[in-house]
C-alpha atoms as a PDB file:
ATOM      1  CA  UNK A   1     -43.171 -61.068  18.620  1.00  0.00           C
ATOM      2  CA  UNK A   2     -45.671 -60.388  21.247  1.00  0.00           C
ATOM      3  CA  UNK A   3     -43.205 -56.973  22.414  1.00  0.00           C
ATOM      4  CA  UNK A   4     -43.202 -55.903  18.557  1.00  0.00           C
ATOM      5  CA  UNK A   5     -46.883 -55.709  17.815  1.00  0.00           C
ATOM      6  CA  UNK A   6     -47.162 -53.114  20.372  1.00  0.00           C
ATOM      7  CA  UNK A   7     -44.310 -51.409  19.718  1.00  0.00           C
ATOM      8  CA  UNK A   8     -44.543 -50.953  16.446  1.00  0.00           C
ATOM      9  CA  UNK A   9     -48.869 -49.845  17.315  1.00  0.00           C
ATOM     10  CA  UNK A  10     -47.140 -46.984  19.578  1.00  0.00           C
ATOM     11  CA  UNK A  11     -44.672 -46.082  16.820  1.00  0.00           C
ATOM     12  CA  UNK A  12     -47.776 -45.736  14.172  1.00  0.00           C
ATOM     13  CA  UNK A  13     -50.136 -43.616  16.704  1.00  0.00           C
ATOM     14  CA  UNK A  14     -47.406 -41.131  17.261  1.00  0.00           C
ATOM     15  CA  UNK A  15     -46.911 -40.894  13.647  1.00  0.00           C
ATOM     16  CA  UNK A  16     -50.169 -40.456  13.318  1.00  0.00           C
ATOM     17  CA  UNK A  17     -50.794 -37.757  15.636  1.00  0.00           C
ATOM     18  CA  UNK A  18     -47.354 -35.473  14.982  1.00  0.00           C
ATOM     19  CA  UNK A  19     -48.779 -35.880  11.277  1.00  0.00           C
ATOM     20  CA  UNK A  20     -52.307 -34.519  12.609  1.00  0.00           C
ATOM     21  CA  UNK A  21     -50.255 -31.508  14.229  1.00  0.00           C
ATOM     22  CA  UNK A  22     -48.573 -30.700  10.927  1.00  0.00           C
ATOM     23  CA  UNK A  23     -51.179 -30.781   8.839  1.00  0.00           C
ATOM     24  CA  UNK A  24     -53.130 -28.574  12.076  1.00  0.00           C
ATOM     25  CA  UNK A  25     -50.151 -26.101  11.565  1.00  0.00           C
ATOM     26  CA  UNK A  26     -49.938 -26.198   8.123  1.00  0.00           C
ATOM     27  CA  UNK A  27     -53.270 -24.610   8.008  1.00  0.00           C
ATOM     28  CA  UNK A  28     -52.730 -22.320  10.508  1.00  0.00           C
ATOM     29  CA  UNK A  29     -50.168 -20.907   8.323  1.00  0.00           C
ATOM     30  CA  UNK A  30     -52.494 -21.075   5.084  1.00  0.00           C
ATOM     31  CA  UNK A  31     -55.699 -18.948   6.745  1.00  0.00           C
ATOM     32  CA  UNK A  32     -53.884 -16.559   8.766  1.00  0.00           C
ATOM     33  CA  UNK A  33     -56.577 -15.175  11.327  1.00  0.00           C
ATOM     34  CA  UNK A  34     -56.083 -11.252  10.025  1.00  0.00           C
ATOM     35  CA  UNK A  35     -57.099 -12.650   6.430  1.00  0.00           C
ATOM     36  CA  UNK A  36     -60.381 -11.160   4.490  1.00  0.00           C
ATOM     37  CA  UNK A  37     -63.266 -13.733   4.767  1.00  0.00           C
ATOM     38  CA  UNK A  38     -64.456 -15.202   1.300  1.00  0.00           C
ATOM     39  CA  UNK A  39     -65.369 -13.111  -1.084  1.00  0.00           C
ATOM     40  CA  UNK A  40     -69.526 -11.760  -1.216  1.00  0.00           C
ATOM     41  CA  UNK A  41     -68.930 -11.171  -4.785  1.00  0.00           C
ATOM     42  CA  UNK A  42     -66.685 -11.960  -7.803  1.00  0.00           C
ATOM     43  CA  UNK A  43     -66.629 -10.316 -11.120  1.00  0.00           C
ATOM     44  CA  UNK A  44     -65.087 -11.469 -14.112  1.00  0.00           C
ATOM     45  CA  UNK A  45     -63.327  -8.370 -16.441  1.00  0.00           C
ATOM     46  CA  UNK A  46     -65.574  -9.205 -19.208  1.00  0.00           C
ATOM     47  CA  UNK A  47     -68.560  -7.851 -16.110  1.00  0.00           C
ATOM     48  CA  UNK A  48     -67.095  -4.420 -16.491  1.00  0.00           C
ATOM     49  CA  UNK A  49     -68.332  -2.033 -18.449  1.00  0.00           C
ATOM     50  CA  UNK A  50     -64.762  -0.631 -20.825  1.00  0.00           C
ATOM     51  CA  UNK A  51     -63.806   2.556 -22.420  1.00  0.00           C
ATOM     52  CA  UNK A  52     -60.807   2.981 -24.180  1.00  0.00           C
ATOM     53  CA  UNK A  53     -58.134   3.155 -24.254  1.00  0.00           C
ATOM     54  CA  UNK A  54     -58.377   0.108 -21.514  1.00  0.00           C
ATOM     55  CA  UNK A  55     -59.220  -3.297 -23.924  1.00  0.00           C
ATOM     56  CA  UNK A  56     -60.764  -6.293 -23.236  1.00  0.00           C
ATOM     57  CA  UNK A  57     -58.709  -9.265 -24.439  1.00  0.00           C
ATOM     58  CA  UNK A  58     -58.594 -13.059 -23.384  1.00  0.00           C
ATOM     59  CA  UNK A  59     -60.646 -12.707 -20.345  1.00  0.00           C
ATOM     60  CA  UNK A  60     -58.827  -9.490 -19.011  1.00  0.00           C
ATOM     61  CA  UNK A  61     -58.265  -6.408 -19.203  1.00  0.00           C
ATOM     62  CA  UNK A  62     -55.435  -3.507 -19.858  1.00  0.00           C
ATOM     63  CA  UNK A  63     -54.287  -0.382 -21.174  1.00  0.00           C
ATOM     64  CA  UNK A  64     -51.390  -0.428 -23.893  1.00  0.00           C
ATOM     65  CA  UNK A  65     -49.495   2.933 -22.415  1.00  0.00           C
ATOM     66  CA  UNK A  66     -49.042   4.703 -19.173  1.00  0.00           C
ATOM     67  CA  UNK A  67     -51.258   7.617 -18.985  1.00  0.00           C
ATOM     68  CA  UNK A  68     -52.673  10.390 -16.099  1.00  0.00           C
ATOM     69  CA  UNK A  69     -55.911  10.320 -14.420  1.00  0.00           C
ATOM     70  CA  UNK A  70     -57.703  12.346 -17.340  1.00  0.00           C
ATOM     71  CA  UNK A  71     -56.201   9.391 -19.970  1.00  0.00           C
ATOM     72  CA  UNK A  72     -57.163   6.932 -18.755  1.00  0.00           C
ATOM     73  CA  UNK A  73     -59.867   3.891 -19.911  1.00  0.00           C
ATOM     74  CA  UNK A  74     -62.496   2.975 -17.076  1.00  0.00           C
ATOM     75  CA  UNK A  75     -63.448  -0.233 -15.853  1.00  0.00           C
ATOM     76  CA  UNK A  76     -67.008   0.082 -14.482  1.00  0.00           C
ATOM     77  CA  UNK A  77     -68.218  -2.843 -12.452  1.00  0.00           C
ATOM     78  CA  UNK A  78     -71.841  -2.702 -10.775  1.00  0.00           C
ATOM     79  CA  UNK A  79     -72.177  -5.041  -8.057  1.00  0.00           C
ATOM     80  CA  UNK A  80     -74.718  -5.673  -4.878  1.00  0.00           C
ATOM     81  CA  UNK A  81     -74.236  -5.746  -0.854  1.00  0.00           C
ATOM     82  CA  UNK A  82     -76.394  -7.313   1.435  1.00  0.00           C
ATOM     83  CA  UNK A  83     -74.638  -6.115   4.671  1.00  0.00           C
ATOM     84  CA  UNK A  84     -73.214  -3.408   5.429  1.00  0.00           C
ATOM     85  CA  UNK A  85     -69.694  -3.265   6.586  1.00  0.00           C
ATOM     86  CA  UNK A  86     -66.050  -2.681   5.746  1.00  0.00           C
ATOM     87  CA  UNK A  87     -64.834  -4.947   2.533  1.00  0.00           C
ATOM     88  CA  UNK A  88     -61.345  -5.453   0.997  1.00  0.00           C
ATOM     89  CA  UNK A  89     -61.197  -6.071  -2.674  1.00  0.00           C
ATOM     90  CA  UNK A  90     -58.866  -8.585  -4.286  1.00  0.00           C
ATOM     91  CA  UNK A  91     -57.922  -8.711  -7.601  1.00  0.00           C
ATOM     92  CA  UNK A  92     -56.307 -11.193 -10.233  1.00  0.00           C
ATOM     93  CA  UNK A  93     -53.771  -9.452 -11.467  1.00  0.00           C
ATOM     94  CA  UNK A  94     -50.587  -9.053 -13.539  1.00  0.00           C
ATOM     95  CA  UNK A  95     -47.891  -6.705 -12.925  1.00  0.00           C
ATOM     96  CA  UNK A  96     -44.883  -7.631 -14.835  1.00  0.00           C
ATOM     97  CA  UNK A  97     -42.626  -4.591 -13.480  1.00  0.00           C
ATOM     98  CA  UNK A  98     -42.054  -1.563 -12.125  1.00  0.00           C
ATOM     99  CA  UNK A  99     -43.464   0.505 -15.226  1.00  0.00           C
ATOM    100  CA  UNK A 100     -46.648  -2.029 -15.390  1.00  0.00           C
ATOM    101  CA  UNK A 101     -48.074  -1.749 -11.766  1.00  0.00           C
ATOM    102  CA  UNK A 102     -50.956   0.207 -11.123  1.00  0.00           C
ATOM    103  CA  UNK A 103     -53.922   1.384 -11.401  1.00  0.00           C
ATOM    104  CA  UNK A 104     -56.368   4.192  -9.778  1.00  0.00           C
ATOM    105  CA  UNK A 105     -59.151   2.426  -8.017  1.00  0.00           C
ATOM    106  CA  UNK A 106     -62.367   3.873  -5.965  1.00  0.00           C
ATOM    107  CA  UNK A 107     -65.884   2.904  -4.899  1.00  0.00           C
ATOM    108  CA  UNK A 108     -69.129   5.396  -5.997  1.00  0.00           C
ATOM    109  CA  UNK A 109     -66.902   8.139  -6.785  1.00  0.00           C
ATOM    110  CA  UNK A 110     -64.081   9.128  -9.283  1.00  0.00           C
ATOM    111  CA  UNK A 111     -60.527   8.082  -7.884  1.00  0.00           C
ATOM    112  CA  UNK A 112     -58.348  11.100  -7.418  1.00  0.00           C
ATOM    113  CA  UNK A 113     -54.961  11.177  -8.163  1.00  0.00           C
ATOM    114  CA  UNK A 114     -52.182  10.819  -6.797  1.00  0.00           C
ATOM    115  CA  UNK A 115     -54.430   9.416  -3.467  1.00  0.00           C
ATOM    116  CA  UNK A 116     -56.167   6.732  -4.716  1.00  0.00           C
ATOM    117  CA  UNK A 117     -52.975   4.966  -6.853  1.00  0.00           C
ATOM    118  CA  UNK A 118     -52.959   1.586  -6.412  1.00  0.00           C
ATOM    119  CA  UNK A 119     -49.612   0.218  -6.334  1.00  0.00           C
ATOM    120  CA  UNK A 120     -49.203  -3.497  -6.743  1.00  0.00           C
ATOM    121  CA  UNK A 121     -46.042  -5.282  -6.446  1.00  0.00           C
ATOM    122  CA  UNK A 122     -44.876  -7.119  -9.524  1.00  0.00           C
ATOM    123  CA  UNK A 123     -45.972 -10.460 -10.194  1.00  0.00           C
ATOM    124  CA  UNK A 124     -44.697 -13.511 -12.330  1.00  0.00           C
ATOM    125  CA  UNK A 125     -48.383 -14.361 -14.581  1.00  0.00           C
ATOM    126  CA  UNK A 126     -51.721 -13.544 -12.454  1.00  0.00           C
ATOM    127  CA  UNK A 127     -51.862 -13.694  -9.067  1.00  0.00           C
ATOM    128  CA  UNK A 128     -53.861 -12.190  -6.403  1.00  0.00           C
ATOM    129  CA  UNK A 129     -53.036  -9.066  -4.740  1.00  0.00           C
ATOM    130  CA  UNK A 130     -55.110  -7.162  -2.200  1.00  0.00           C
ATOM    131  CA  UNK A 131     -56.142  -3.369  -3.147  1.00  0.00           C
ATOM    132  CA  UNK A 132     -54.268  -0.131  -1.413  1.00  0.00           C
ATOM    133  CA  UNK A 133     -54.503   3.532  -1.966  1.00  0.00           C
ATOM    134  CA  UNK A 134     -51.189   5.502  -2.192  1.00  0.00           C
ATOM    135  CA  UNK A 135     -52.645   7.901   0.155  1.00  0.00           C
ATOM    136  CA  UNK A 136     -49.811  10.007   1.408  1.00  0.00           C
ATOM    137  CA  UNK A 137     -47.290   7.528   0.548  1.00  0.00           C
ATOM    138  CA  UNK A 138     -45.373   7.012  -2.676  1.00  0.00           C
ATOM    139  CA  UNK A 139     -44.639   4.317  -4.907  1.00  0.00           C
ATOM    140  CA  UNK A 140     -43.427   1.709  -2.958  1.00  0.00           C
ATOM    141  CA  UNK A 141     -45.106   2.163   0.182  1.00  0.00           C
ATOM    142  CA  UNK A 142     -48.983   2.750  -0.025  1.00  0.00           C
ATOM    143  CA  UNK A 143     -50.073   4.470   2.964  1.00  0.00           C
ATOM    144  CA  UNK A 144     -53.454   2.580   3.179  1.00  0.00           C
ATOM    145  CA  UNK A 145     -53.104  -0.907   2.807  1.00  0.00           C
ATOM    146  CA  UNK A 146     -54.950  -2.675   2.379  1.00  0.00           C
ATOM    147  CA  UNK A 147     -57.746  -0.258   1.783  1.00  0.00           C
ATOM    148  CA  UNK A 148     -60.959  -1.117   4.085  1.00  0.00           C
ATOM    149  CA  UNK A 149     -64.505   0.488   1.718  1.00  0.00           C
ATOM    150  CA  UNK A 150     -67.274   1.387   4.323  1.00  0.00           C
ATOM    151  CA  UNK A 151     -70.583  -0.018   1.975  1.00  0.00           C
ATOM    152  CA  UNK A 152     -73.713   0.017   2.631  1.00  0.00           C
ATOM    153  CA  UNK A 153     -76.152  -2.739   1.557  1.00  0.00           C
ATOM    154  CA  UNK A 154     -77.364  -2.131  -1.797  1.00  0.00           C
ATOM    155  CA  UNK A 155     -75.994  -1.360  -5.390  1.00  0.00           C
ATOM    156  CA  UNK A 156     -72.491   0.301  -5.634  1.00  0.00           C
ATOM    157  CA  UNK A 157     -69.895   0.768  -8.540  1.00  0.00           C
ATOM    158  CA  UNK A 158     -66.429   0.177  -8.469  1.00  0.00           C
ATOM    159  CA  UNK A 159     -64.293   2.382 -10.354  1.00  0.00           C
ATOM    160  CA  UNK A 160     -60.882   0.668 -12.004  1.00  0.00           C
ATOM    161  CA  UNK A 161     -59.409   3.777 -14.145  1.00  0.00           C
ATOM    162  CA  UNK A 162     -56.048   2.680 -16.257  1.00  0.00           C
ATOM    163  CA  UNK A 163     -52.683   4.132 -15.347  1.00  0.00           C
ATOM    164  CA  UNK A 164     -50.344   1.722 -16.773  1.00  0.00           C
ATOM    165  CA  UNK A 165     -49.978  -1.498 -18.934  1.00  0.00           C
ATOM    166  CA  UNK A 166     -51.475  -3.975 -15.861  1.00  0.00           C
ATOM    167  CA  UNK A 167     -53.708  -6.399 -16.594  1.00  0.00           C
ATOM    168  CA  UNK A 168     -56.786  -7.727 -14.563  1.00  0.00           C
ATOM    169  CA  UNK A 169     -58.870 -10.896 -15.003  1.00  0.00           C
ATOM    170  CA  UNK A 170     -61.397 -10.350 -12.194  1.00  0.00           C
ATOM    171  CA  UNK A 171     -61.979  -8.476  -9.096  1.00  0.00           C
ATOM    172  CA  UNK A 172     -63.644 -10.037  -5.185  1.00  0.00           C
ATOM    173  CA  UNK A 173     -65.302  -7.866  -2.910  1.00  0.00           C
ATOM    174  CA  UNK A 174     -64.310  -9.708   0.703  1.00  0.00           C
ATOM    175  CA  UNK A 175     -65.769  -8.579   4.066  1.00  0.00           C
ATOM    176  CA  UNK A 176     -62.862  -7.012   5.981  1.00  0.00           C
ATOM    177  CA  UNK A 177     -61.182  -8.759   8.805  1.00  0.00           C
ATOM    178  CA  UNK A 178     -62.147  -7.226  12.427  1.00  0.00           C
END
């Protein structure tokens, strides 16, 4: 009995500690070090300010058909920086296919087409995705991504303008990672 006990005490300690380095990697998986920090704001879609033919419905919004630049509703959300820097913004958003998957998206300024697409890839319900601009690119491979904004401390707008029949619950403004 007396070459059990401690047996079975070195058993439980290496347990212990290969279940310390799993749950060690397990987070290093989860917070990858390239990922934005926490977000310095959140907004909520009912925050924005909507013209049509975007609605606001159940907490998000969305447009009912695909339309240009010229045709489509704005999302105007007005939102505050303390620090300057370079942010990301994330989004809650749905993207049921191809034909339901973007939107044109800028900060202070108008977006301009076709530069300033965001394409998302399709999701299954709401999920978070990570804003790019089309840039040069085309559909299915953004050029910027994910975009970095240069803000300056102090009052700013973002600019969501609808494209097609994507819907968006809310909207993080995350300091970039260096």
């Amino acid at each position: 009995m007396k070459i059990i006990y401690p047996l079975f005490l070195v058993c439980g300690l290496a347990f212990a500690a290969d279940a310390q380095e799993t749950t060690k990697a397990a987070t290093e998986t989860a917070a990858p070090t390239n990922a934005a920090a926490a977000p310095v704001v959140t907004l909520q879609a009912a925050d924005a300010t909507v013209t049509a033919p975007l609605v606001l419905t159940n907490g998000s919004f969305s447009q009912p058909d695909t339309t240009e630049l010229a045709g489509g509703g704005k999302a105007i959300f007005t939102f505050a920086i303390t620090n300057e820097g370079d942010y990301v913004i994330t989004a809650q958003i749905s993207a049921p296919d191809e034909g339901s998957n973007s939107f044109f998206i800028n900060v202070d300024a108008d977006p301009q087409d076709p530069l300033m697409v965001w394409d998302i890839d399709v999701t299954s319900g709401y999920e978070t995705r990570t804003v790019s601009w089309r840039g040069n690119g085309d559909a299915n491979s953004d050029e910027i991504s994910p975009k970095k904004f240069h803000l300056t401390a102090g009052d700013h707008k973002l600019i969501i303008v609808g494209r097609e029949p994507t819907g968006l619950k809310s909207v993080a403004i995350c300091p970039a990672a260096k």
